[in-house]
PDB file of N, CA and C in Angstrom:
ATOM      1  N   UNK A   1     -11.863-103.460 156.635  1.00  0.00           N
ATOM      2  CA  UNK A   1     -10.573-104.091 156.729  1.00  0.00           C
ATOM      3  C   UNK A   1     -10.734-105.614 156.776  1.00  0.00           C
ATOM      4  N   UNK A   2     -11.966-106.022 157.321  1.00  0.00           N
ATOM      5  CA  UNK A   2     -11.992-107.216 157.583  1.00  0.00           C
ATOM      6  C   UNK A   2     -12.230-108.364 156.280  1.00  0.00           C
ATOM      7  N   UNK A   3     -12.734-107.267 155.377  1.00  0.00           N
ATOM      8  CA  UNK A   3     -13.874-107.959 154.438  1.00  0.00           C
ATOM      9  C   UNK A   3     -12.654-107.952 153.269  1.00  0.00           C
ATOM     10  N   UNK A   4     -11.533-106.842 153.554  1.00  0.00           N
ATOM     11  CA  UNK A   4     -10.549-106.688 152.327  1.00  0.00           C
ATOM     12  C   UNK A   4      -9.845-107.767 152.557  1.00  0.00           C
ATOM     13  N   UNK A   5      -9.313-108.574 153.871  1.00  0.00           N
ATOM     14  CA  UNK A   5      -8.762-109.365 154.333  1.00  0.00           C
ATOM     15  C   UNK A   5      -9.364-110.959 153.931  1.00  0.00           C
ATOM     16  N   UNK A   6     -10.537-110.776 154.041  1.00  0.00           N
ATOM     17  CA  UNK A   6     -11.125-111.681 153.500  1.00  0.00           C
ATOM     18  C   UNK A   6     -11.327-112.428 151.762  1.00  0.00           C
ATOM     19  N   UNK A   7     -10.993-111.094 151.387  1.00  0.00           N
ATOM     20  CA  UNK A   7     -11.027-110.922 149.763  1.00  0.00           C
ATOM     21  C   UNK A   7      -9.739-111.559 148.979  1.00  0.00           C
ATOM     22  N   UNK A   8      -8.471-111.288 150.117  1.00  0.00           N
ATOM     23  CA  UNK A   8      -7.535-111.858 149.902  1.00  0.00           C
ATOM     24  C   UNK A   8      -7.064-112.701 150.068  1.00  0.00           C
ATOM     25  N   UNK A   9      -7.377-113.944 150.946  1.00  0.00           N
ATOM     26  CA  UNK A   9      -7.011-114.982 151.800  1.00  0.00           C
ATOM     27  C   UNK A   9      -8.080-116.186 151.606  1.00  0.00           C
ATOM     28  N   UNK A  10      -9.689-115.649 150.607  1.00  0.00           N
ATOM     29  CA  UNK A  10      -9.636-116.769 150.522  1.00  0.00           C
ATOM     30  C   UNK A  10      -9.637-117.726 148.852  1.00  0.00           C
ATOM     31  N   UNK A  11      -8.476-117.183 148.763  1.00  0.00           N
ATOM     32  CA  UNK A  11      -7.383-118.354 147.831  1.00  0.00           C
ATOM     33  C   UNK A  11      -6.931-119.308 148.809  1.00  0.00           C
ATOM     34  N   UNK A  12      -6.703-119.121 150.148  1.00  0.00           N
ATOM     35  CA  UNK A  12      -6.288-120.054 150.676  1.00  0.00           C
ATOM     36  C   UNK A  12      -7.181-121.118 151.625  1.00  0.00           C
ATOM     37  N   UNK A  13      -8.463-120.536 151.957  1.00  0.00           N
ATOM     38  CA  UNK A  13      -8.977-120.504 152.910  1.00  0.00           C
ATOM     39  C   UNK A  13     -10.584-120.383 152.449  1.00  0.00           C
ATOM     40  N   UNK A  14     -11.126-121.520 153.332  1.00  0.00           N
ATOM     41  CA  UNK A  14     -13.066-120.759 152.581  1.00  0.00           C
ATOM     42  C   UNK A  14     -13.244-120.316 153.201  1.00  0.00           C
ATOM     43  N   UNK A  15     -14.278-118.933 152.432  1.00  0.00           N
ATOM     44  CA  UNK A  15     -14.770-118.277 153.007  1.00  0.00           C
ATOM     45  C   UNK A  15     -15.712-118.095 154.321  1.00  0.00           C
ATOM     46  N   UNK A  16     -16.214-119.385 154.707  1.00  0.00           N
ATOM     47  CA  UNK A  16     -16.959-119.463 155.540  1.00  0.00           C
ATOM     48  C   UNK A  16     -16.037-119.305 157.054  1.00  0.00           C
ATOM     49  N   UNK A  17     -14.692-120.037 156.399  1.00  0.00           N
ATOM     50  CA  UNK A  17     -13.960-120.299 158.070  1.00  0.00           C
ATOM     51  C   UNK A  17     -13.486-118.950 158.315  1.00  0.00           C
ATOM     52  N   UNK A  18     -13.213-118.096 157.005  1.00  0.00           N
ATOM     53  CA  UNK A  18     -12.559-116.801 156.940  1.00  0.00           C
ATOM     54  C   UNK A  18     -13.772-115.938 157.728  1.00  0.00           C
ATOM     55  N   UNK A  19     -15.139-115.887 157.003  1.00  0.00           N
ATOM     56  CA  UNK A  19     -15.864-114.813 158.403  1.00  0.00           C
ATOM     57  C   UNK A  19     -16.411-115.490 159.564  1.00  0.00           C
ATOM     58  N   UNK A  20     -16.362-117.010 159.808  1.00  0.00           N
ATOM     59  CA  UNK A  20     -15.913-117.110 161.489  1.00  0.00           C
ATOM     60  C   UNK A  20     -15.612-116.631 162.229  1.00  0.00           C
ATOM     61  N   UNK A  21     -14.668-117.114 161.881  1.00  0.00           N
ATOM     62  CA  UNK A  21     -13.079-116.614 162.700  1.00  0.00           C
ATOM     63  C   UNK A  21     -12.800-114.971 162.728  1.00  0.00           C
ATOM     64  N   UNK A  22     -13.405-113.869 161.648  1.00  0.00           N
ATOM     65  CA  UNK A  22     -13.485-112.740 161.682  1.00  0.00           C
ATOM     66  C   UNK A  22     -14.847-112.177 162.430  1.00  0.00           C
ATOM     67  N   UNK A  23     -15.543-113.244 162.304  1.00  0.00           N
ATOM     68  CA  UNK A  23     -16.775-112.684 163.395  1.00  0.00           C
ATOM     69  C   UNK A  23     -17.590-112.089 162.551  1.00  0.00           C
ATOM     70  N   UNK A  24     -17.707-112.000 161.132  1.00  0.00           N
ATOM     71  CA  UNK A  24     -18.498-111.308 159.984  1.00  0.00           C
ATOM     72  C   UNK A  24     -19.491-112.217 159.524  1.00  0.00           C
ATOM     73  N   UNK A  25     -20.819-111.702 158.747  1.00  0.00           N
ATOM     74  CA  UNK A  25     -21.324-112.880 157.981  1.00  0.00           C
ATOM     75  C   UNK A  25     -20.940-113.267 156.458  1.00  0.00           C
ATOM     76  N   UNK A  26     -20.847-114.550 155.822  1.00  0.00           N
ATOM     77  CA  UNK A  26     -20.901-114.676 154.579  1.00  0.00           C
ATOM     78  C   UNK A  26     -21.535-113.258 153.764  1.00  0.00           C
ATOM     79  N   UNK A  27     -22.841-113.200 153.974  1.00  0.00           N
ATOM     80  CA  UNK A  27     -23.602-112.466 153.232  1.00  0.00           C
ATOM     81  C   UNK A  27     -23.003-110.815 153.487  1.00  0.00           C
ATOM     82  N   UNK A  28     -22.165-110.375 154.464  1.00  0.00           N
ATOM     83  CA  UNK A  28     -22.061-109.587 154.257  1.00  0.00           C
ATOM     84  C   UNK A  28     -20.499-109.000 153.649  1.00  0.00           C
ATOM     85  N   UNK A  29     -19.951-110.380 153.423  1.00  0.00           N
ATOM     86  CA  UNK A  29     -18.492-110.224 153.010  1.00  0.00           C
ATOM     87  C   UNK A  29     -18.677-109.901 151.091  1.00  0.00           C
ATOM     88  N   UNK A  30     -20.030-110.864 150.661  1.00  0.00           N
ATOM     89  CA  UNK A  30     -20.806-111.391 149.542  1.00  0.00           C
ATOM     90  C   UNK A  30     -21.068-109.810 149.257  1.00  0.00           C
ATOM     91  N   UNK A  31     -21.420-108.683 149.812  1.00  0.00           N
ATOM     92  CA  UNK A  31     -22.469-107.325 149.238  1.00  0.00           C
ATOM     93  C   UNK A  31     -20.995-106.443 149.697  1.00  0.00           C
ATOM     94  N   UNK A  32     -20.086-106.793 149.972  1.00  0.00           N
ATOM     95  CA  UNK A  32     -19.038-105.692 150.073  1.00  0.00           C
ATOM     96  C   UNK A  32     -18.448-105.984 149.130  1.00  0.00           C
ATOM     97  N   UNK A  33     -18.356-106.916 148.340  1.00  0.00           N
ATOM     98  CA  UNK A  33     -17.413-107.314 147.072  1.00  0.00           C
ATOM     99  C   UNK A  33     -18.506-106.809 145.599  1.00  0.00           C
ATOM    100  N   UNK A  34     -19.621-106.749 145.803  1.00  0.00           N
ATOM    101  CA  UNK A  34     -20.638-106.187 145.187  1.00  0.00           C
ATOM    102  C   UNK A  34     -20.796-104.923 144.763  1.00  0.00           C
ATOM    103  N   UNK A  35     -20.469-104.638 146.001  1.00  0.00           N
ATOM    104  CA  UNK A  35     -21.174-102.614 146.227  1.00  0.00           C
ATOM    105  C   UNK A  35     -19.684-101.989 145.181  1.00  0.00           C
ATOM    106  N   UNK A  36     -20.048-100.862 144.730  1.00  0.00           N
ATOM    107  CA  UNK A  36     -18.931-100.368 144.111  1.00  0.00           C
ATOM    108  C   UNK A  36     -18.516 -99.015 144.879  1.00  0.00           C
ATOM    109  N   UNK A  37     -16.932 -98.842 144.290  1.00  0.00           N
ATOM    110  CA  UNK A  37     -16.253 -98.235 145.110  1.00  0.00           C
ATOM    111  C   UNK A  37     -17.465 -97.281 145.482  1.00  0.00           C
ATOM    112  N   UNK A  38     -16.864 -96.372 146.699  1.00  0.00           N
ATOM    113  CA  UNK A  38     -16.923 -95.064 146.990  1.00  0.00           C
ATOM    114  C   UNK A  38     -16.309 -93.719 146.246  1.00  0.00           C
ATOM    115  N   UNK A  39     -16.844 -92.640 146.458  1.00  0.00           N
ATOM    116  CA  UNK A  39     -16.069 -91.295 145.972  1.00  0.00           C
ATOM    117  C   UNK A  39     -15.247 -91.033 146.217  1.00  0.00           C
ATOM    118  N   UNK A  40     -15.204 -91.143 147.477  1.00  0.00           N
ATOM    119  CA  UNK A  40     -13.421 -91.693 148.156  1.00  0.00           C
ATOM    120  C   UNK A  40     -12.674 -92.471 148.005  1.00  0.00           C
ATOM    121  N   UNK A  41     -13.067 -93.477 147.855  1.00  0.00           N
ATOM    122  CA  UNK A  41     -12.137 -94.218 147.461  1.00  0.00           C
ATOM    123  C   UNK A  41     -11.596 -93.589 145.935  1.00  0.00           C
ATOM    124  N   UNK A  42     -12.917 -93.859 144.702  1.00  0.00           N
ATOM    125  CA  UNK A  42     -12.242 -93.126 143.438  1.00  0.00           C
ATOM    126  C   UNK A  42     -10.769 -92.187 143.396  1.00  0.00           C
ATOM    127  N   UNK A  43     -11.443 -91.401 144.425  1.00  0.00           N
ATOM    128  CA  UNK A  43     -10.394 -89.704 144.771  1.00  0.00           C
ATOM    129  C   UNK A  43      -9.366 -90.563 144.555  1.00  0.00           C
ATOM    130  N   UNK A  44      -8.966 -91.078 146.087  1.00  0.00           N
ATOM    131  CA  UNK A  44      -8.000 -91.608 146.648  1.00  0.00           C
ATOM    132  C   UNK A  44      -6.951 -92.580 145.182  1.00  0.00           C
ATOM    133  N   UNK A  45      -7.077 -93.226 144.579  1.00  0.00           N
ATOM    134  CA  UNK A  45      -6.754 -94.163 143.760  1.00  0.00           C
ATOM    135  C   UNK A  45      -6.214 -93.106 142.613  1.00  0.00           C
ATOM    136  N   UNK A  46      -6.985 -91.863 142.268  1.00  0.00           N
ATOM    137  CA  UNK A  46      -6.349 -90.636 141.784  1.00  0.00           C
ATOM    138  C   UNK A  46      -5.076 -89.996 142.009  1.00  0.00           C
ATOM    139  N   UNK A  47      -5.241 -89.600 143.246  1.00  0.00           N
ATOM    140  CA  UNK A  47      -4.433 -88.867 143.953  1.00  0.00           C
ATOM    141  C   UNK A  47      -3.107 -90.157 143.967  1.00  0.00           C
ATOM    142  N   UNK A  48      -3.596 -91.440 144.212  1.00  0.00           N
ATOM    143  CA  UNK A  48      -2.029 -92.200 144.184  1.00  0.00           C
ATOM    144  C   UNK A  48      -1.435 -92.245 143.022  1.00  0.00           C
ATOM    145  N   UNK A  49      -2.209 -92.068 141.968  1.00  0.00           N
ATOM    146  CA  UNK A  49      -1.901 -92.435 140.366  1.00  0.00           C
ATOM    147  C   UNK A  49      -0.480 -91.039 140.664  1.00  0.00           C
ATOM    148  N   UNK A  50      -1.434 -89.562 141.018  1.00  0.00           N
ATOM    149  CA  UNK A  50      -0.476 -88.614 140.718  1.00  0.00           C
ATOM    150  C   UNK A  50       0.364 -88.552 141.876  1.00  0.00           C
ATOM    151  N   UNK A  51       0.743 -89.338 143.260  1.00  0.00           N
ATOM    152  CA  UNK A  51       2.014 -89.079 143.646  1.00  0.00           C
ATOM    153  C   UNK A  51       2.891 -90.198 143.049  1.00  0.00           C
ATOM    154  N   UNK A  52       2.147 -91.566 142.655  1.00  0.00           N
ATOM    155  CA  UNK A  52       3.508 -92.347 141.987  1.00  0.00           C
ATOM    156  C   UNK A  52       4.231 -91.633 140.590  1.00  0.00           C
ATOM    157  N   UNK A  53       3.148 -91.201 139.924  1.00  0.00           N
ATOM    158  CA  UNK A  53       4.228 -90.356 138.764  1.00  0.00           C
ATOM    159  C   UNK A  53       4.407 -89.436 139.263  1.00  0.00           C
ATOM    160  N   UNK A  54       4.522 -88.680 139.873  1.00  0.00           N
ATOM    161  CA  UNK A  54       5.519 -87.706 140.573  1.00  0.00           C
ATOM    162  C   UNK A  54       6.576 -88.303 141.107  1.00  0.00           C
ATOM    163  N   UNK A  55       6.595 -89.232 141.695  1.00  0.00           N
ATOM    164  CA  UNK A  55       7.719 -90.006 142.236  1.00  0.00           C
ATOM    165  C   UNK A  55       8.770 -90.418 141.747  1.00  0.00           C
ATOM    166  N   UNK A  56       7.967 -91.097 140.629  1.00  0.00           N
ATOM    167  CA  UNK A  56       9.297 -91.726 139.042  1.00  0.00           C
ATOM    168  C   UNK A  56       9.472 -90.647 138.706  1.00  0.00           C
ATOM    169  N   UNK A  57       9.204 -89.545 137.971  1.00  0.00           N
ATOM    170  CA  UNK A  57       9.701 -88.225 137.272  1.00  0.00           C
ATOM    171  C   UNK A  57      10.762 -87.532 138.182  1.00  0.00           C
ATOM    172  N   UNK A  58      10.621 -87.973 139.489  1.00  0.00           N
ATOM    173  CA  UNK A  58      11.568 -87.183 140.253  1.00  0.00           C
ATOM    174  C   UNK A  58      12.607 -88.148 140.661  1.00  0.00           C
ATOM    175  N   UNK A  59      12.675 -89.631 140.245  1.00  0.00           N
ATOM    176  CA  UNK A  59      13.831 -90.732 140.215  1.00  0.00           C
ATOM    177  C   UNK A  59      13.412 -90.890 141.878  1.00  0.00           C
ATOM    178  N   UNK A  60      12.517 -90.643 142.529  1.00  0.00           N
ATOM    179  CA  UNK A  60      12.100 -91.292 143.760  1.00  0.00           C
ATOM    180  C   UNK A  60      13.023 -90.025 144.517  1.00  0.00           C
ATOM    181  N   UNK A  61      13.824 -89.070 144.074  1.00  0.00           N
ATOM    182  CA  UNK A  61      13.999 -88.073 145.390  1.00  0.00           C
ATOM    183  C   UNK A  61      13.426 -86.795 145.776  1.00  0.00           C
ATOM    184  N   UNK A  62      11.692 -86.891 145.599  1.00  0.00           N
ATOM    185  CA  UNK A  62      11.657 -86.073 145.993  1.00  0.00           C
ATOM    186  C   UNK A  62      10.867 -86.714 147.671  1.00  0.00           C
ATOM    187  N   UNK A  63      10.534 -85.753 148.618  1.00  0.00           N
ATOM    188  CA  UNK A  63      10.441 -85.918 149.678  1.00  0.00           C
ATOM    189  C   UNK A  63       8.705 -85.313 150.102  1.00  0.00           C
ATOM    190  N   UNK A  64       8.154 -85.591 151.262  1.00  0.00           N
ATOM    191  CA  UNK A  64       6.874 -84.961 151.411  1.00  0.00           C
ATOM    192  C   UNK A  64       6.975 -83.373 151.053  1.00  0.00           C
ATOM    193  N   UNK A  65       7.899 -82.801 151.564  1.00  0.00           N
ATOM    194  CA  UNK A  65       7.553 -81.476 151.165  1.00  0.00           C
ATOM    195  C   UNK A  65       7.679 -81.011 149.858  1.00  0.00           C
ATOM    196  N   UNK A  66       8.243 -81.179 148.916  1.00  0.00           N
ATOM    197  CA  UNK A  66       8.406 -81.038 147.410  1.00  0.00           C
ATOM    198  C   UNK A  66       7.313 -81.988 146.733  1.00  0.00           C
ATOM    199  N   UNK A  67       6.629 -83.467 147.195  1.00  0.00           N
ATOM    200  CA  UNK A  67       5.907 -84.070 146.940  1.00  0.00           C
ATOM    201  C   UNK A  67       4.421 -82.594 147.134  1.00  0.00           C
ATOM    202  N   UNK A  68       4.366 -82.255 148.056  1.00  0.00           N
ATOM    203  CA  UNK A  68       3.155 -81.872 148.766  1.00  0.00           C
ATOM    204  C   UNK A  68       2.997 -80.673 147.597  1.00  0.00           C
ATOM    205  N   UNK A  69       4.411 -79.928 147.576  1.00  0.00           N
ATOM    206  CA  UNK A  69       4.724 -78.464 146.531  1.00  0.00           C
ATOM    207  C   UNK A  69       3.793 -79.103 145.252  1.00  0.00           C
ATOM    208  N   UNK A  70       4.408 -80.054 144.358  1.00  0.00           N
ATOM    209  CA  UNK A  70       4.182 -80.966 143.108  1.00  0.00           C
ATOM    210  C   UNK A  70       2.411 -81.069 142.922  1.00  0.00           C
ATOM    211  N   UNK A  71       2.176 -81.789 143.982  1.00  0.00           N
ATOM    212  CA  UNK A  71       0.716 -81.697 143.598  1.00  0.00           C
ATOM    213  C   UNK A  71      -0.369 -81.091 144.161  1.00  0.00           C
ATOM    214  N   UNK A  72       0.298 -79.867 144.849  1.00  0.00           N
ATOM    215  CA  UNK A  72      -0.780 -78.937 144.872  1.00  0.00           C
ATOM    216  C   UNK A  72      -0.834 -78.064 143.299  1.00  0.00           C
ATOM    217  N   UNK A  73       0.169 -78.545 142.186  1.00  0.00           N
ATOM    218  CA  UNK A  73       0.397 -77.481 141.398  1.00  0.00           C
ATOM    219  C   UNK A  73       0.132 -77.726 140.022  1.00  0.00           C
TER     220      UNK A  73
END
């Protein structure tokens, strides 16, 4: 969380004051932007692809339980 936070903020901000102040090192903010995703993560980024088009196809009304029906199917 810290390092995603970091990833984003420093457009505004260098990085150095950004893992200060987060208590992280440079070098390790440097090998998290490196490393590539996880399997989980992959999944995850999947699974959102198929509840947002489920979402639009259903004009945004369907709900967790008809969501949950949808893509178990």
């Amino acid at each position: 969380m810290r390092f995603t936070f970091i990833d984003v903020a420093k457009a505004e901000f260098p990085i150095q004051h950004l893992c200060q102040v987060l208590e992280v090192s440079p070098s390790g903010s440097f090998a998290w932007r490196s490393r590539p995703a996880c399997q989980r993560q992959r999944d995850d980024l999947v699974l959102l692809a198929h509840v947002r088009s489920a979402f639009r196809e259903s004009n945004g009304t369907y709900g967790s339980p008809r969501m949950t029906r949808e893509l178990q199917n």
